[in-house]
Protein backbone atom coordinates (compact mmCIF):
# COMPACT_ATOMS: atom_id res chain seq x y z
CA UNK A 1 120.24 130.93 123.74
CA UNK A 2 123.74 131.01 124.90
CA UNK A 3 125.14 130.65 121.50
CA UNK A 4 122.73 133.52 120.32
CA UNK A 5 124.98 135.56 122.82
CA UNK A 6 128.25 133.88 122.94
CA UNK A 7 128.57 133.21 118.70
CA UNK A 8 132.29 132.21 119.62
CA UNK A 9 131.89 129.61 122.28
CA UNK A 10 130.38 126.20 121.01
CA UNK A 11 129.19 122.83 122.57
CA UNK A 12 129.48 119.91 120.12
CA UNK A 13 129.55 116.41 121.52
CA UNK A 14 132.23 115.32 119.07
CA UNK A 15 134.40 118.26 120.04
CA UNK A 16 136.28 117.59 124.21
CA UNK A 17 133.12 115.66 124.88
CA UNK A 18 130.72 118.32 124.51
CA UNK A 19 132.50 121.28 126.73
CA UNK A 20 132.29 124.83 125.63
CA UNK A 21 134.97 125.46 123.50
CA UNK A 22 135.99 128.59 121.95
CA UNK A 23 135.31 128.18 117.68
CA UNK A 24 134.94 124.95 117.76
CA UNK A 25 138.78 124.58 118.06
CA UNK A 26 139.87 122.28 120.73
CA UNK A 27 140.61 124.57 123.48
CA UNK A 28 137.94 124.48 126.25
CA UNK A 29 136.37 127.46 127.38
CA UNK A 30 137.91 126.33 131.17
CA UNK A 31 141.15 126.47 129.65
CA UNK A 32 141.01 129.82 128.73
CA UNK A 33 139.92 130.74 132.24
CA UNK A 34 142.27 128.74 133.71
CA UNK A 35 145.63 130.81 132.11
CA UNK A 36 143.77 133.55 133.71
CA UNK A 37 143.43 132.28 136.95
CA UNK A 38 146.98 131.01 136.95
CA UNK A 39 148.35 134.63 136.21
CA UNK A 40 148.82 134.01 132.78
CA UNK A 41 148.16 137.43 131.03
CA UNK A 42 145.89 137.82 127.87
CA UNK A 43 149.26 138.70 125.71
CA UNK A 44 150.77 135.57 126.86
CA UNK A 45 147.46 133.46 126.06
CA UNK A 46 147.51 135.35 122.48
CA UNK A 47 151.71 134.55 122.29
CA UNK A 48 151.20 130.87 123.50
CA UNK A 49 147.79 129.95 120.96
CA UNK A 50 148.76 132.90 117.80
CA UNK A 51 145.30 131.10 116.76
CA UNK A 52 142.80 133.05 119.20
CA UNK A 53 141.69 136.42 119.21
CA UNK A 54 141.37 138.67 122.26
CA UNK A 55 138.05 138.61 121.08
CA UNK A 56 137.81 134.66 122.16
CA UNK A 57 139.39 135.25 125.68
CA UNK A 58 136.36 137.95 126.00
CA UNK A 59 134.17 135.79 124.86
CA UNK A 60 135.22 132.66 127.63
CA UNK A 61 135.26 135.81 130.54
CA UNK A 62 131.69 136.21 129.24
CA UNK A 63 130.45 133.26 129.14
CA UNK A 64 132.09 131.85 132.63
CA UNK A 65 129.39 134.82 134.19
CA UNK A 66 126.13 133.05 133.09
């Protein structure tokens, strides 16, 4: 159901051992919300991994409230 919701956070087994990721990439959905926590703005995420959207970091803020 989750993924119904969250289309860009996955959980694959072969993928960091089955941890929501964001797109199937290798960045974990606790990553993302970890830069946040840390002070890291969303422009510096963006800067630091050009290959995420702001859409993404939305997505992890999302899904870290279910």
């Amino acid at each position: 159901m989750k993924s119904e919701i969250f289309p860009r956070i996955t959980v694959d087994p072969q993928v960091c051992f089955g941890k929501p990721c964001i797109r199937g990439m290798r960045i974990r959905v606790t990553d993302v919300l970890d830069m946040l926590a840390g002070g890291a703005s969303r422009a510096e995420i963006l800067a630091d991994y050009p290959y995420l959207e702001n859409a993404d970091i939305s997505a992890a803020l999302g899904f870290s409230r279910t």
